[in-house]
C-alpha atoms as a PDB file:
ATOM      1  CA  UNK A   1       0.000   0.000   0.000  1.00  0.00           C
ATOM      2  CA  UNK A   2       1.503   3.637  -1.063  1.00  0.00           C
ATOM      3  CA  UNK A   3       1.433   6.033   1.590  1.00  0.00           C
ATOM      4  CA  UNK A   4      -0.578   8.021  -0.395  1.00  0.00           C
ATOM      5  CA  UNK A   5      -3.412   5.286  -0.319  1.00  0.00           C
ATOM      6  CA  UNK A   6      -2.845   4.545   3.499  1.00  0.00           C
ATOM      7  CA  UNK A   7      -3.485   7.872   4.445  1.00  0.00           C
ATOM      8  CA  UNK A   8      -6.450   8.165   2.165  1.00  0.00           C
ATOM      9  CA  UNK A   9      -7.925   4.933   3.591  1.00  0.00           C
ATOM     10  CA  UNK A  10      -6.852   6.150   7.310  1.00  0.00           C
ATOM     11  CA  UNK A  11      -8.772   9.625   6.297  1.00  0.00           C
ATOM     12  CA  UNK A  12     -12.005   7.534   5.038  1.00  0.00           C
ATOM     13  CA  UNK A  13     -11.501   5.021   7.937  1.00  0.00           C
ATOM     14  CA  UNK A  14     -12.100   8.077  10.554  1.00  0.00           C
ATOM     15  CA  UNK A  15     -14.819   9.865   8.500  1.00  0.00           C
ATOM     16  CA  UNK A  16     -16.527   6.631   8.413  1.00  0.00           C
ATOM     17  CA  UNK A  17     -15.900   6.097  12.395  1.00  0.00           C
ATOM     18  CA  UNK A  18     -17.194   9.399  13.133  1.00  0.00           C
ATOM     19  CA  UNK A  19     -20.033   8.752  10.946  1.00  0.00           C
ATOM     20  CA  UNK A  20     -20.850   5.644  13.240  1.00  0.00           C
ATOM     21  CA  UNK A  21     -20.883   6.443  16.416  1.00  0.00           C
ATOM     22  CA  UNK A  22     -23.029   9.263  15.840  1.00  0.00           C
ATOM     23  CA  UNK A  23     -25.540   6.533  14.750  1.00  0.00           C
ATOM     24  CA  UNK A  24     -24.829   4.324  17.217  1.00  0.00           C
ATOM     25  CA  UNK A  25     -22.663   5.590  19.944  1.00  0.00           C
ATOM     26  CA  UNK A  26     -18.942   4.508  20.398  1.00  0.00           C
ATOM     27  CA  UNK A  27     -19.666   1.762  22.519  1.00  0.00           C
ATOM     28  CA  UNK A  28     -22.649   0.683  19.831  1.00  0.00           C
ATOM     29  CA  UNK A  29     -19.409   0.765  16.914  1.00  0.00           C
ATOM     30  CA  UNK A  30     -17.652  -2.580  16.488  1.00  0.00           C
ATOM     31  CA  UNK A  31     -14.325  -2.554  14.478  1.00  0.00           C
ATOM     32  CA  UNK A  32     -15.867  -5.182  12.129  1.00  0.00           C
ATOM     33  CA  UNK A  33     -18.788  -2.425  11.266  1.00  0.00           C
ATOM     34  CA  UNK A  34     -16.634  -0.123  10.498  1.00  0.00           C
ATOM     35  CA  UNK A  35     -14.816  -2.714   8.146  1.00  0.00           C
ATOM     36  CA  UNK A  36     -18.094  -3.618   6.552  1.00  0.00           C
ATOM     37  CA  UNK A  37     -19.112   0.113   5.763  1.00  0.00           C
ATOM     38  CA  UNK A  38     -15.923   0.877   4.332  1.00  0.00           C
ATOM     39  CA  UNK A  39     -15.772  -2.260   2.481  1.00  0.00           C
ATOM     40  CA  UNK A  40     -12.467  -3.395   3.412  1.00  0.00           C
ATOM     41  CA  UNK A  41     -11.570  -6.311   5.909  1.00  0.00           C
ATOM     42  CA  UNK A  42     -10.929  -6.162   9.546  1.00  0.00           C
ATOM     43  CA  UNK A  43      -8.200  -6.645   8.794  1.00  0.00           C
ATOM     44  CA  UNK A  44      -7.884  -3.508   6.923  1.00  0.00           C
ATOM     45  CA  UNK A  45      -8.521  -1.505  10.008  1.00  0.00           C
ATOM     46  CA  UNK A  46      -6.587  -3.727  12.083  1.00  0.00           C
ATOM     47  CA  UNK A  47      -3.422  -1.999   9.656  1.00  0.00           C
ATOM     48  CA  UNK A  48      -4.331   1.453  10.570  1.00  0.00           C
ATOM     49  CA  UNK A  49      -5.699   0.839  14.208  1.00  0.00           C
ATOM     50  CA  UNK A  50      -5.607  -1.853  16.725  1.00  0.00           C
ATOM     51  CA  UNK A  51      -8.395  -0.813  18.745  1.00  0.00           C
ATOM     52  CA  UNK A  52     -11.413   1.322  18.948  1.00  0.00           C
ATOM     53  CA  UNK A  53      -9.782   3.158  21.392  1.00  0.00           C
ATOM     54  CA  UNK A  54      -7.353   4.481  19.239  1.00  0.00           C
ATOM     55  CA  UNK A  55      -9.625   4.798  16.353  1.00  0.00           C
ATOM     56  CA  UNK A  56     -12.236   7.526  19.004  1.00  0.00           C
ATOM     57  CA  UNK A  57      -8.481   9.468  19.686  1.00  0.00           C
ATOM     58  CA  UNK A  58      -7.868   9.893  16.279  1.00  0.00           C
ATOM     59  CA  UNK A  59     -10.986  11.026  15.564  1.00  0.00           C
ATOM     60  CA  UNK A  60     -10.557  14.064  18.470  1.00  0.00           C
ATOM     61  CA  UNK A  61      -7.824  14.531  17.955  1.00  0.00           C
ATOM     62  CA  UNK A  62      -7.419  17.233  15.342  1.00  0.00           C
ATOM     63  CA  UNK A  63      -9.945  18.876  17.113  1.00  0.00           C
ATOM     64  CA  UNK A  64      -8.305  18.840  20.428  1.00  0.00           C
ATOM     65  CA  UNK A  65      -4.784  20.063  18.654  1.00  0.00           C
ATOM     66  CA  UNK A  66      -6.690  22.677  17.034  1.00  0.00           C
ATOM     67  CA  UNK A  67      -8.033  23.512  20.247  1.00  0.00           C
ATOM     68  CA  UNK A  68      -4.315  23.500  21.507  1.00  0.00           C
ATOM     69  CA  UNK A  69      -2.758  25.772  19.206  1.00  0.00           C
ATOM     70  CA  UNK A  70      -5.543  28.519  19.365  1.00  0.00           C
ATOM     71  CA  UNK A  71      -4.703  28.896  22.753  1.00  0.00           C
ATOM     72  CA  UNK A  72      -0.770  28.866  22.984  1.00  0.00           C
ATOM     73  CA  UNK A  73      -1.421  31.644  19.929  1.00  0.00           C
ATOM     74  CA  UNK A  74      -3.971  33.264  22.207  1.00  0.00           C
ATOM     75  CA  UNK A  75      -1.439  33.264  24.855  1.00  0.00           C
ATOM     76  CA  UNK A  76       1.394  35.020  22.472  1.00  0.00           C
ATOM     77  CA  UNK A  77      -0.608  38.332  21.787  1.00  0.00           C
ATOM     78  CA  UNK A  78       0.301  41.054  23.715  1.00  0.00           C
ATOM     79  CA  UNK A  79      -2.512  42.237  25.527  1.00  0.00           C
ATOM     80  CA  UNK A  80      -5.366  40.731  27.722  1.00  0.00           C
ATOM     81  CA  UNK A  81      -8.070  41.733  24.714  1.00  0.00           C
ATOM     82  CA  UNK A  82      -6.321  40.297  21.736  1.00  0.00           C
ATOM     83  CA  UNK A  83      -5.830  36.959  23.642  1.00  0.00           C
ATOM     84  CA  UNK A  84      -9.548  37.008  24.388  1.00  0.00           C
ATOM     85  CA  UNK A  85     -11.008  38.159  21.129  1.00  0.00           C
ATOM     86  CA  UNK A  86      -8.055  35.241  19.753  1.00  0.00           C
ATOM     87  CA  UNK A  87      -8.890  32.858  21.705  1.00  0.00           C
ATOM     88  CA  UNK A  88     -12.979  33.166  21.605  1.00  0.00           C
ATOM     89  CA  UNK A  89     -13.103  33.355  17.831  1.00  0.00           C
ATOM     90  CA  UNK A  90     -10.551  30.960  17.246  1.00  0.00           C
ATOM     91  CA  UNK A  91     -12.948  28.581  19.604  1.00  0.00           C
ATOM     92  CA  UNK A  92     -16.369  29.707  17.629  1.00  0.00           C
ATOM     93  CA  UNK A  93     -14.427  28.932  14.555  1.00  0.00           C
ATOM     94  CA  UNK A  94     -13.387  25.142  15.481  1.00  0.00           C
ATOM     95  CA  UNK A  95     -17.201  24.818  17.254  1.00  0.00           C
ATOM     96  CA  UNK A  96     -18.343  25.647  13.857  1.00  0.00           C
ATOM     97  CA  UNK A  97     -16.327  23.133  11.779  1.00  0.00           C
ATOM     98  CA  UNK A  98     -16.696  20.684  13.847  1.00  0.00           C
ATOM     99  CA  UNK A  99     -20.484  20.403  14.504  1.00  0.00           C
ATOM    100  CA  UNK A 100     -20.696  16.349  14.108  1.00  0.00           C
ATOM    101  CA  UNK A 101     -17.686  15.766  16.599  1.00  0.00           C
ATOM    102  CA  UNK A 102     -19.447  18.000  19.199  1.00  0.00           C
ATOM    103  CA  UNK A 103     -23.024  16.545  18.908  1.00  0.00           C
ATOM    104  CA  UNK A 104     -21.207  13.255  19.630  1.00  0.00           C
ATOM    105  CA  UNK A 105     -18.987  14.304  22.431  1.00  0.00           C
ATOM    106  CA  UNK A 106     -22.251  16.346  24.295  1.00  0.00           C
ATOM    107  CA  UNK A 107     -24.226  13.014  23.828  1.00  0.00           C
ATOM    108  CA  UNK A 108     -21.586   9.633  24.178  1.00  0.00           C
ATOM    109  CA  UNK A 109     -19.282   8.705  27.562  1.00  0.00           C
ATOM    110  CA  UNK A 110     -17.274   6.718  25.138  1.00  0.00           C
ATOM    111  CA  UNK A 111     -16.113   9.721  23.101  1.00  0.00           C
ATOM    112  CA  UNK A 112     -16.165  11.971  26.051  1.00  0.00           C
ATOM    113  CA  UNK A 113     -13.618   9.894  28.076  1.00  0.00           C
ATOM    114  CA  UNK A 114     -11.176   9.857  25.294  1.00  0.00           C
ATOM    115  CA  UNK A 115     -11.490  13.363  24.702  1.00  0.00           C
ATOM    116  CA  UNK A 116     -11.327  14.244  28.322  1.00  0.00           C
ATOM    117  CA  UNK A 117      -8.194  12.204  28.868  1.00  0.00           C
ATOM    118  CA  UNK A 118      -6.725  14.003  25.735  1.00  0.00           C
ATOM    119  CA  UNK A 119      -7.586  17.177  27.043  1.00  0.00           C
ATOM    120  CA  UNK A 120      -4.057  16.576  29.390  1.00  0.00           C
ATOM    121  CA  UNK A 121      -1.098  17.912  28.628  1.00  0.00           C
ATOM    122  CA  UNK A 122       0.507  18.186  26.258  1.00  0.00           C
ATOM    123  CA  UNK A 123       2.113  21.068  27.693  1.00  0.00           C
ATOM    124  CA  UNK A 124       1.720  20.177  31.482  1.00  0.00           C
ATOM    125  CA  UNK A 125      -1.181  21.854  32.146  1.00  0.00           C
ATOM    126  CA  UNK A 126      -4.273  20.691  30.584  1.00  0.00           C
ATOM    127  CA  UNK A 127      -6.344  22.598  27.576  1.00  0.00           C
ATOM    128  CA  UNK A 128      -9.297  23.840  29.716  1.00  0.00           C
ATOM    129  CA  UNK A 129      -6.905  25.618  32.316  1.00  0.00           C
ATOM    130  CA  UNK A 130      -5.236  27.553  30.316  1.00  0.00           C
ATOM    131  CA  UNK A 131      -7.759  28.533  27.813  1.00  0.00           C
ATOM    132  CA  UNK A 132      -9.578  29.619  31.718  1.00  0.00           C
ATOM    133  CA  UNK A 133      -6.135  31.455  32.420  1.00  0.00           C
ATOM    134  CA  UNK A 134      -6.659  32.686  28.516  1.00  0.00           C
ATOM    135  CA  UNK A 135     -10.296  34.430  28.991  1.00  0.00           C
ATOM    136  CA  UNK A 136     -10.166  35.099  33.080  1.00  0.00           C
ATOM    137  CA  UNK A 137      -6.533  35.842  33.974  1.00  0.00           C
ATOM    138  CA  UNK A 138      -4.069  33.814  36.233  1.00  0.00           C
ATOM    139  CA  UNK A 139      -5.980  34.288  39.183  1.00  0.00           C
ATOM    140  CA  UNK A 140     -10.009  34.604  38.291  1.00  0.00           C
ATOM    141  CA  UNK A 141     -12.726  35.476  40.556  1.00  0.00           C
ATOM    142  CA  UNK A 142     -15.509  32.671  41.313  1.00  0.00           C
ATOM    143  CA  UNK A 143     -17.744  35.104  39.326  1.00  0.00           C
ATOM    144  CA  UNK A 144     -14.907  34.791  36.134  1.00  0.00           C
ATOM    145  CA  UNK A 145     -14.438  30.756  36.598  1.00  0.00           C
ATOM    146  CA  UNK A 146     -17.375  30.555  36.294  1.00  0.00           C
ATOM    147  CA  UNK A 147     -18.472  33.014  33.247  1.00  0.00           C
ATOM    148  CA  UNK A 148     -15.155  30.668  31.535  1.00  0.00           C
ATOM    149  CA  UNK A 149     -16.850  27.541  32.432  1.00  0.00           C
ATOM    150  CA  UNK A 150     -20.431  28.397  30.631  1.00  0.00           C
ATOM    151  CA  UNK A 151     -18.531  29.624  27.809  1.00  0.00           C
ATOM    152  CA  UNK A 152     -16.099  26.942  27.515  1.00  0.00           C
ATOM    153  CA  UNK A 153     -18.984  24.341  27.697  1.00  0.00           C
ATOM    154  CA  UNK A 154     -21.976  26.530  26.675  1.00  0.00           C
ATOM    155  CA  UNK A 155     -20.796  27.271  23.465  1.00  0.00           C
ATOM    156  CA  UNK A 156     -19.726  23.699  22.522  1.00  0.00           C
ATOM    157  CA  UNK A 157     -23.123  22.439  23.442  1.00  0.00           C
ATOM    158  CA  UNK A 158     -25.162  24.611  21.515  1.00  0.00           C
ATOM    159  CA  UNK A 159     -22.813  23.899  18.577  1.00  0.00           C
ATOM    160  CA  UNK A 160     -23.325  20.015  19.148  1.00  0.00           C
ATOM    161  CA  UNK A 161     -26.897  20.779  19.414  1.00  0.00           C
ATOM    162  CA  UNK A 162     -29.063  19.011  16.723  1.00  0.00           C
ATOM    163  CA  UNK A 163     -31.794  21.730  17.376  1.00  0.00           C
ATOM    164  CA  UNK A 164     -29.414  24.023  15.960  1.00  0.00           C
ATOM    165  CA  UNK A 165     -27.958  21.344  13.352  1.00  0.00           C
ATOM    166  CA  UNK A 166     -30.227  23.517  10.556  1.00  0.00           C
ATOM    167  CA  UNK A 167     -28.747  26.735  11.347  1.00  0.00           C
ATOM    168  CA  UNK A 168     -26.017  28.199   8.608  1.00  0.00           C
ATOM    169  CA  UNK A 169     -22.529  28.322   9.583  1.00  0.00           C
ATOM    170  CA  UNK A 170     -22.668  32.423   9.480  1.00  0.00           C
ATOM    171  CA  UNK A 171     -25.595  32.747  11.548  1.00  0.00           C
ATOM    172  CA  UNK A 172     -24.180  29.793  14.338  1.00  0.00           C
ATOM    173  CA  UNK A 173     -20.599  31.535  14.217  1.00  0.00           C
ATOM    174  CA  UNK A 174     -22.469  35.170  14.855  1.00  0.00           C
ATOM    175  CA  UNK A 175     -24.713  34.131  17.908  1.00  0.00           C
ATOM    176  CA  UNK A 176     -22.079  31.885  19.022  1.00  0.00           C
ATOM    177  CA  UNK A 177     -19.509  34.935  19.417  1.00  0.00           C
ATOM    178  CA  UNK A 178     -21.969  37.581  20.434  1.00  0.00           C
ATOM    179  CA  UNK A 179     -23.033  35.026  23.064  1.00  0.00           C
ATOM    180  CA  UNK A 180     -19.206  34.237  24.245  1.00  0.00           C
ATOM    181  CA  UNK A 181     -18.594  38.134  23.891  1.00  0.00           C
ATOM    182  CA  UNK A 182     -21.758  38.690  26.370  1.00  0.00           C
ATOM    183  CA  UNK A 183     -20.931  36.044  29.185  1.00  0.00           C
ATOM    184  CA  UNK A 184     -17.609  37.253  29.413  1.00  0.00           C
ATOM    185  CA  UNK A 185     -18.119  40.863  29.533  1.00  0.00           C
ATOM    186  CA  UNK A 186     -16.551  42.124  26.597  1.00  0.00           C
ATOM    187  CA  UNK A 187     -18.446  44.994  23.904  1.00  0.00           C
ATOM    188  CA  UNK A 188     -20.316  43.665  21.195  1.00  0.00           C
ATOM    189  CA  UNK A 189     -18.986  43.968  17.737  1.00  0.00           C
ATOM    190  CA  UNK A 190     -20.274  46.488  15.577  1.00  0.00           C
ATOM    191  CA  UNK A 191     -21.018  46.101  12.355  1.00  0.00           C
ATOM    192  CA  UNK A 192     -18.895  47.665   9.623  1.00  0.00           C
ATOM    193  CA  UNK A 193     -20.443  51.162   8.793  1.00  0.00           C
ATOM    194  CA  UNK A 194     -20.737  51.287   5.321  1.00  0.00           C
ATOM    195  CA  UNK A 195     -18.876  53.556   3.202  1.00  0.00           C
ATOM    196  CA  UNK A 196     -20.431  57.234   2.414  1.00  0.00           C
ATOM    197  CA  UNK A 197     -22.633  57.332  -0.367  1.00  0.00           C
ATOM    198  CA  UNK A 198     -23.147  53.534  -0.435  1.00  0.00           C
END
């Protein structure tokens, strides 16, 4: 197999996971189902992954990296206001992308204790505390923990949401900010005044 073709069939294997347990849960997704949808053998998968475990990582984890690098580049600007306004559109912006990974993490242990247990390091401290130390400061009130905590999860549940599964990724991305821009105190956006004579 050319790594060109692995890395396709790795790519299709995950879509195809993902696709899965948001049918049937991660727990409800057998390796050999997977292998039948695809149309390969288990033995197929077996070459890419050796256990479901592995297979629910991978398909976090670009999310969870994502996540990672939008806040260490949240964390380089200089100022308390760019690393907010960063690090909260750079988090409406994965939420928005990743709508199928987020219904399935608000609704399935499976993928939530992979996720969770990715959410560790990798840089000693895990993701959620310092995208908290990101939006609050090093040392937040109760009142700002807190405000952090609804946005962190609030946001990420309403994109998961299948209510909201309809909505257009312009309209989510605006209510989703304004909403994130609200709990945590900043000024709303204003809209681009247009040009005179226009």
């Amino acid at each position: 197999m050319t790594a060109t073709a692995a890395t396709d069939t790795r790519s299709r294997l995950l879509d195809t996971a993902l696709k899965l347990f948001s049918e049937h849960g991660v727990e409800g997704t057998s390796l050999q189902m997977i292998a039948d949808e695809l149309g390969v053998t288990k033995a197929a998968v077996y070459y890419h992954f050796k256990t479901k475990d592995e297979i629910t990582e991978a398909v976090a984890a670009p999310a969870v990296q994502e996540l990672d690098q939008i806040v260490e580049e949240a964390r380089a600007k200089r100022g308390r206001s760019a690393q907010i306004d960063h690090a909260l559109s750079g988090f409406v912006e994965l939420i928005v992308r990743q709508r199928s990974l987020l219904g399935l993490y608000n609704s399935d242990p499976g993928i939530q204790r992979v996720v969770n247990r990715t959410f560790q390091a990798p840089r000693g401290e895990d993701i959620k505390t310092r995208m908290k130390a990101v939006l609050a400061g090093e040392n937040p009130s109760l009142a700002d923990a807190i405000a952090v905590h609804v946005v962190f999860t609030g946001l990420a549940m309403v994109g998961g949401a299948p209510e909201y599964a309809g909505i257009d990724d312009d309209t989510l991305r605006e209510h989703l900010l304004d909403a994130g821009r609200r709990l945590l105190g900043r000024p709303r956006k204003r809209p681009d005044k247009p040009l005179p004579g226009r």
